[in-house]
Protein backbone atom coordinates (compact mmCIF):
# COMPACT_ATOMS: atom_id res chain seq x y z
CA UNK A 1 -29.87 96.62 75.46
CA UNK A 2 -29.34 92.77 74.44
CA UNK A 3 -27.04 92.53 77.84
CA UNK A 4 -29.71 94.13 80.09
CA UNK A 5 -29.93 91.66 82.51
CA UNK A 6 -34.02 91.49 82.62
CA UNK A 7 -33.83 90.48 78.64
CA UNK A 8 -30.99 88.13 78.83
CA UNK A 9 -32.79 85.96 81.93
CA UNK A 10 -36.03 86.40 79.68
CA UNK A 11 -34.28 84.87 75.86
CA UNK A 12 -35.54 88.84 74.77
CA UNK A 13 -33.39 89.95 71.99
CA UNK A 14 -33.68 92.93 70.24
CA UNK A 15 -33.66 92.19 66.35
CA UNK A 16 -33.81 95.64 65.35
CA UNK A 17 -34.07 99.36 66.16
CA UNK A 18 -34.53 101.29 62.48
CA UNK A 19 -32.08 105.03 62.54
CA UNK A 20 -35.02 106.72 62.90
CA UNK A 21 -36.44 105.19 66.16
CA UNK A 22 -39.97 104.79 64.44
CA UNK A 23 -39.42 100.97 64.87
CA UNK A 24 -38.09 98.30 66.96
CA UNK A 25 -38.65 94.45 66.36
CA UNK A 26 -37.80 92.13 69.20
CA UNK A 27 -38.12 88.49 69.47
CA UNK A 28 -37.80 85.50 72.10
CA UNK A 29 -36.71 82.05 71.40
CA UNK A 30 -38.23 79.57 73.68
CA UNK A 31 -35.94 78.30 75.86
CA UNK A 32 -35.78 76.10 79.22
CA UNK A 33 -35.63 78.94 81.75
CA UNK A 34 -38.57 80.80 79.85
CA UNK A 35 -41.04 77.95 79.37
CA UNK A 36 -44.19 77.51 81.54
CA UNK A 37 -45.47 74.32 83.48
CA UNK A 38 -46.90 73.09 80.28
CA UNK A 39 -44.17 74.05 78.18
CA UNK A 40 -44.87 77.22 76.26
CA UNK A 41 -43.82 80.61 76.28
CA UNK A 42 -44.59 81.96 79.90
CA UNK A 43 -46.45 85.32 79.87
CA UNK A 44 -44.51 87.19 82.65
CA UNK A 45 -41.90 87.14 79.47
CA UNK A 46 -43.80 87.86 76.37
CA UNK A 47 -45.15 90.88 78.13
CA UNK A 48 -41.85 92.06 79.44
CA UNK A 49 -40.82 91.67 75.57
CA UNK A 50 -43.31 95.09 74.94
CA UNK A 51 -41.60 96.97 77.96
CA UNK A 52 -40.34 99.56 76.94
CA UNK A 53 -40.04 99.78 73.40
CA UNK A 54 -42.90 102.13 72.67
CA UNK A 55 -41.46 104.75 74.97
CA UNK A 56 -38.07 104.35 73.94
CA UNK A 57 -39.01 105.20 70.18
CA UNK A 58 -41.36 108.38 71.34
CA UNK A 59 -38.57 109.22 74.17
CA UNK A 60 -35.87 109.64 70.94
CA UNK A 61 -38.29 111.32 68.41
CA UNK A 62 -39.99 113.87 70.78
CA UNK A 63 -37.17 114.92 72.33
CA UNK A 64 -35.94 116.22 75.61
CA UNK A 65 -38.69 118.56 76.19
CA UNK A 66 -41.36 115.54 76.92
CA UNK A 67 -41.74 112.90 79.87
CA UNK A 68 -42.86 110.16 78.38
CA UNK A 69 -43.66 106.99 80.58
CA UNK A 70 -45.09 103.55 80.47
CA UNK A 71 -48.35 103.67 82.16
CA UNK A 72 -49.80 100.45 81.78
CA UNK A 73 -50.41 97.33 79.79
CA UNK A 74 -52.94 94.50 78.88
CA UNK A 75 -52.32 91.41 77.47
CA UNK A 76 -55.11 88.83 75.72
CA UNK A 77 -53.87 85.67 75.06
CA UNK A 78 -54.83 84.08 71.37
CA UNK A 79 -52.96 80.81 71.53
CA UNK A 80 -49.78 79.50 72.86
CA UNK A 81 -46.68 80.82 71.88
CA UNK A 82 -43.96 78.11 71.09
CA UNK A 83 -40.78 78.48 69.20
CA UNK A 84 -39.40 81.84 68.33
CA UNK A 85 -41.82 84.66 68.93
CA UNK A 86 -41.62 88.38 67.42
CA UNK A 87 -43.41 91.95 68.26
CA UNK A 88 -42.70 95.09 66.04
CA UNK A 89 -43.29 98.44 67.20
CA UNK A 90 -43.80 101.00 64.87
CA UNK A 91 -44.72 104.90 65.48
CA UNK A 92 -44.98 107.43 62.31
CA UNK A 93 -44.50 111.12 62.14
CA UNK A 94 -47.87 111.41 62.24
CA UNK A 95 -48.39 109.96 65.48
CA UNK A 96 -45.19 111.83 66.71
CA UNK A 97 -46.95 115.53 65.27
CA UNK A 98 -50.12 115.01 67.28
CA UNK A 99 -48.65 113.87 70.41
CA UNK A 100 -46.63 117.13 70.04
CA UNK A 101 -50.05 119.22 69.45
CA UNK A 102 -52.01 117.08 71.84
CA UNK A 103 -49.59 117.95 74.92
CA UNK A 104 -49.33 121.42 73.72
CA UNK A 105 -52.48 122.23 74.45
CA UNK A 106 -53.53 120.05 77.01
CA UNK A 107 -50.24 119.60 78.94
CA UNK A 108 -50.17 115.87 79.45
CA UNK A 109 -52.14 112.91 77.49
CA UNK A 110 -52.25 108.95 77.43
CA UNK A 111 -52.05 107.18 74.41
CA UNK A 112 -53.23 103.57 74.04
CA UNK A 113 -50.86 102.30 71.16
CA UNK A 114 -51.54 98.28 69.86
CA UNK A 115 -49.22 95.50 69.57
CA UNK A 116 -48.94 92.32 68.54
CA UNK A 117 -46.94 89.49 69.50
CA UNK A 118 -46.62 86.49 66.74
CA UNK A 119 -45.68 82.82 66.10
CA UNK A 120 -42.75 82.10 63.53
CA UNK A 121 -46.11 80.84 61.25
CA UNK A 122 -47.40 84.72 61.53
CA UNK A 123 -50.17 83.68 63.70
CA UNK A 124 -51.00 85.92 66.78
CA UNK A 125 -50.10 84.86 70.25
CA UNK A 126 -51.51 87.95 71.91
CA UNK A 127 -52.77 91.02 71.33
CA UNK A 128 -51.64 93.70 73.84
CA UNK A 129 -52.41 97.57 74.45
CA UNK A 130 -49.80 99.96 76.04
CA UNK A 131 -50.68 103.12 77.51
CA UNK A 132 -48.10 105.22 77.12
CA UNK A 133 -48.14 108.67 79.50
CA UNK A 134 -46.62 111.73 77.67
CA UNK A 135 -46.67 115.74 79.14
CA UNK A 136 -44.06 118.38 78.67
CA UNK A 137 -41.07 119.11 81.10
């Protein structure tokens, strides 16, 4: 996924993906071609670094009995992002179990799952929410 060509125009690399698929951490160097007018990280980019990581991780752990699909997403900018920034996504078994109960009984369900994108200092550059669609085949 580091040569998709969306990520490579956008300085996304993908830092990690655990064995398990319950967590992915990807990060963005600021770079020329990914800068804004007033020189920080432009926000077409930081929010195409949390597409589609979430799905990705519940795609592999639910298996091929579930649709799951990235429904939407909102961003809040905190502060500017400069340098190298980083978002983890992380999902448990928990999460993973009630999703499966969830869309057992009801047939289909959105989750909103948080993320947060951060500054090399640990400081948050945005806070974003990701509704993620999920229903059985």
């Amino acid at each position: 996924m580091n040569f998709y060509p969306p990520y490579v125009g956008a300085g996304i690399r993908i830092k990690d993906i655990s064995h398990d698929f319950m967590r992915a951490e990807i990060e963005m160097k600021l770079r020329w071609w990914n800068k804004n007018l007033v020189g920080t990280h432009f926000g077409g980019s930081l929010m195409s670094m949390s597409d589609p990581f979430y799905m990705l991780l519940l795609v592999q752990n639910l298996g091929k009995d579930y649709i799951v699909w990235d429904k939407a997403s909102s961003i809040k900018f905190k502060r500017p992002g400069t340098g190298k920034v980083t978002c983890v996504f992380e999902i448990n078994q928990a999460l993973v179990d009630q999703i499966k109960a969830d869309v057992s009984e009801l047939g289909k369900k959105d989750y909103k799952l948080p993320l947060v994108i951060t500054n090399e200092q640990g400081q948050t550059v945005c806070e974003l929410e990701k509704t993620i669609y999920v229903r059985k085949k």
